[in-house]
Protein backbone atom coordinates (compact mmCIF):
# COMPACT_ATOMS: atom_id res chain seq x y z
CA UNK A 1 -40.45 -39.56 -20.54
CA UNK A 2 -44.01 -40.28 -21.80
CA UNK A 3 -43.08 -38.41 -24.83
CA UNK A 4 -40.02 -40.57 -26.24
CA UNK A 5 -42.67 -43.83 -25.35
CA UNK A 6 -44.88 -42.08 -27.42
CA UNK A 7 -42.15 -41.87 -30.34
CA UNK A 8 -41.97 -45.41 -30.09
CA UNK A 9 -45.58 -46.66 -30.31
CA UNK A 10 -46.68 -48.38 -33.27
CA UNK A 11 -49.18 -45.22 -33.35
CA UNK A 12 -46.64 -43.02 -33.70
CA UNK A 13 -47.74 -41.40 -37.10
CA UNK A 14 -51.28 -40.94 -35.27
CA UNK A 15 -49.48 -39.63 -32.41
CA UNK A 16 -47.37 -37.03 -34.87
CA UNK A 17 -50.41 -35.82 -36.73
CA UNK A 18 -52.35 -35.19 -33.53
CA UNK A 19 -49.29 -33.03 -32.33
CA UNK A 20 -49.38 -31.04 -35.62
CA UNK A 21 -52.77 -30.43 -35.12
CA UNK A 22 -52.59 -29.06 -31.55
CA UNK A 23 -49.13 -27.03 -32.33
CA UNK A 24 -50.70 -25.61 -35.43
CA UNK A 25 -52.99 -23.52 -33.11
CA UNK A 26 -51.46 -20.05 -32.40
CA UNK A 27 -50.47 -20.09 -28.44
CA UNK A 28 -50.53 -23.64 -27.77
CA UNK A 29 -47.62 -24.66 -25.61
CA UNK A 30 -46.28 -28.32 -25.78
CA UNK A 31 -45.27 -29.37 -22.37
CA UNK A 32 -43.26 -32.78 -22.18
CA UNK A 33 -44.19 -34.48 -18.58
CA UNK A 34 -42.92 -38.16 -17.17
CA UNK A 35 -46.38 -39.64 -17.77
CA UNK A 36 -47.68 -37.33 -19.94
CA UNK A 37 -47.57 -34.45 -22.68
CA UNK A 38 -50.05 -32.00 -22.13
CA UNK A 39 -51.01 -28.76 -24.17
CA UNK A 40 -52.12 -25.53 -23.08
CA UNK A 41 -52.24 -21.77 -23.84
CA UNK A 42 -52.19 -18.82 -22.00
CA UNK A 43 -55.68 -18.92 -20.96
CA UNK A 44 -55.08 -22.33 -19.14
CA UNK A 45 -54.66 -26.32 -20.09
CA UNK A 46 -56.58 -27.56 -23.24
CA UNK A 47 -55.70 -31.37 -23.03
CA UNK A 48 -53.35 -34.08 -22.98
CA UNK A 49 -52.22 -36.53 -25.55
CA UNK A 50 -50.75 -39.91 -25.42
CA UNK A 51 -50.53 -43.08 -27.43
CA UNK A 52 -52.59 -46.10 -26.17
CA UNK A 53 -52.73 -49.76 -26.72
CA UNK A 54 -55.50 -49.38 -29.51
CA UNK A 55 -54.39 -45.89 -30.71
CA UNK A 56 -54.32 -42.09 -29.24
CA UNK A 57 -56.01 -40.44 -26.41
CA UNK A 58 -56.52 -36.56 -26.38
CA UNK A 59 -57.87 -36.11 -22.74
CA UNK A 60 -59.76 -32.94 -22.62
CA UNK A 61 -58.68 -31.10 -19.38
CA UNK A 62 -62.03 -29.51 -18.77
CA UNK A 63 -63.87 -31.57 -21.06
CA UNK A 64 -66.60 -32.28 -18.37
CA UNK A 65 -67.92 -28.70 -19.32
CA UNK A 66 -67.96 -29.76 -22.92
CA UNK A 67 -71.01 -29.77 -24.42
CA UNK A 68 -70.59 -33.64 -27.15
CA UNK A 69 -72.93 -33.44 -29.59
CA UNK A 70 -71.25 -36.85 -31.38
CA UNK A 71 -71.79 -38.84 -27.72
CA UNK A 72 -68.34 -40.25 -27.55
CA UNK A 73 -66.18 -38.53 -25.07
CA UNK A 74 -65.64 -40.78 -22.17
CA UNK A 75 -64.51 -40.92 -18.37
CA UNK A 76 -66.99 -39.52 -15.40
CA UNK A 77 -64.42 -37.48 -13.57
CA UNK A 78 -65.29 -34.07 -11.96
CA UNK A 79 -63.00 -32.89 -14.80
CA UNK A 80 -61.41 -34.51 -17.57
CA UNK A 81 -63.07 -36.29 -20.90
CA UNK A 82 -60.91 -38.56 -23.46
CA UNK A 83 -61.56 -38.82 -26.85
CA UNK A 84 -59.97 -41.67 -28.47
CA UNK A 85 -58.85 -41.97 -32.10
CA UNK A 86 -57.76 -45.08 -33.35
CA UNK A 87 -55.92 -46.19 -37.10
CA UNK A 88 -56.33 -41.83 -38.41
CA UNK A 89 -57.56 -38.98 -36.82
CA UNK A 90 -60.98 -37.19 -37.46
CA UNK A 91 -60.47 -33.83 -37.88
CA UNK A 92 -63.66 -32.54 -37.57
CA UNK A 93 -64.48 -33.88 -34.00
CA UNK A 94 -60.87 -32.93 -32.57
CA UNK A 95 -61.46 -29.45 -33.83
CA UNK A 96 -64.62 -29.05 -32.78
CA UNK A 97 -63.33 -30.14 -29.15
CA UNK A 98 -60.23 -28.32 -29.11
CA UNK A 99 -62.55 -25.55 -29.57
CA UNK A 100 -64.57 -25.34 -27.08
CA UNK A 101 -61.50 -26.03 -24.59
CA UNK A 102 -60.14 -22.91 -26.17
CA UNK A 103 -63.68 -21.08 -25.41
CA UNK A 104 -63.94 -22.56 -21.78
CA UNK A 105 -60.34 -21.09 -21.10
CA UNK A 106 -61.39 -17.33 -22.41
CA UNK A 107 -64.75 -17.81 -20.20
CA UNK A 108 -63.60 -19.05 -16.85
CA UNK A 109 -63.10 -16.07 -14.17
């Protein structure tokens, strides 16, 4: 499982904060995968979050709807955009991400 790789990284603490982040929203559902561990709520999937050679990745599920004011989401799928975070998380950005996931979810018909 993705998940126990995860627990092994050398970003491990990065990884653990990140997960404390996303859990501490009411709703949010943890779902451990094989390749991944993904996040959602009853409204739909927010993103997924994994530990990568140079730190974390939270890939935004629907993040090609997202509006990024900061310019530093990446990937030109149809669907998903990853923000990376690398030696401590910024707070401020992830927030401001997971939140509009959360309002994309409520909106879609």
């Amino acid at each position: 499982m993705k998940f126990e790789k995860d627990l092994q990284s050398e970003y491990k603490n990065l990884f653990l904060d990140a997960r404390d982040l996303l859990l501490s929203y009411e709703g949010f559902i943890e779902i451990k995968k094989e390749r991944i561990t993904t996040y959602s709520n009853d409204k739909g999937g927010i993103c997924h979050l994994r530990t990568m050679p140079y730190g974390i990745d939270f890939g935004f599920l629907k993040g090609a709807k997202m509006e990024d004011r900061y310019s530093i989401l990446t990937g030109k799928g149809k669907a998903i955009r990853v923000l990376q975070q690398k030696n401590q998380l910024n707070k401020e950005i992830i927030i401001y991400f997971i939140n509009q996931a959360i309002r994309i979810n409520q909106n879609k018909k």
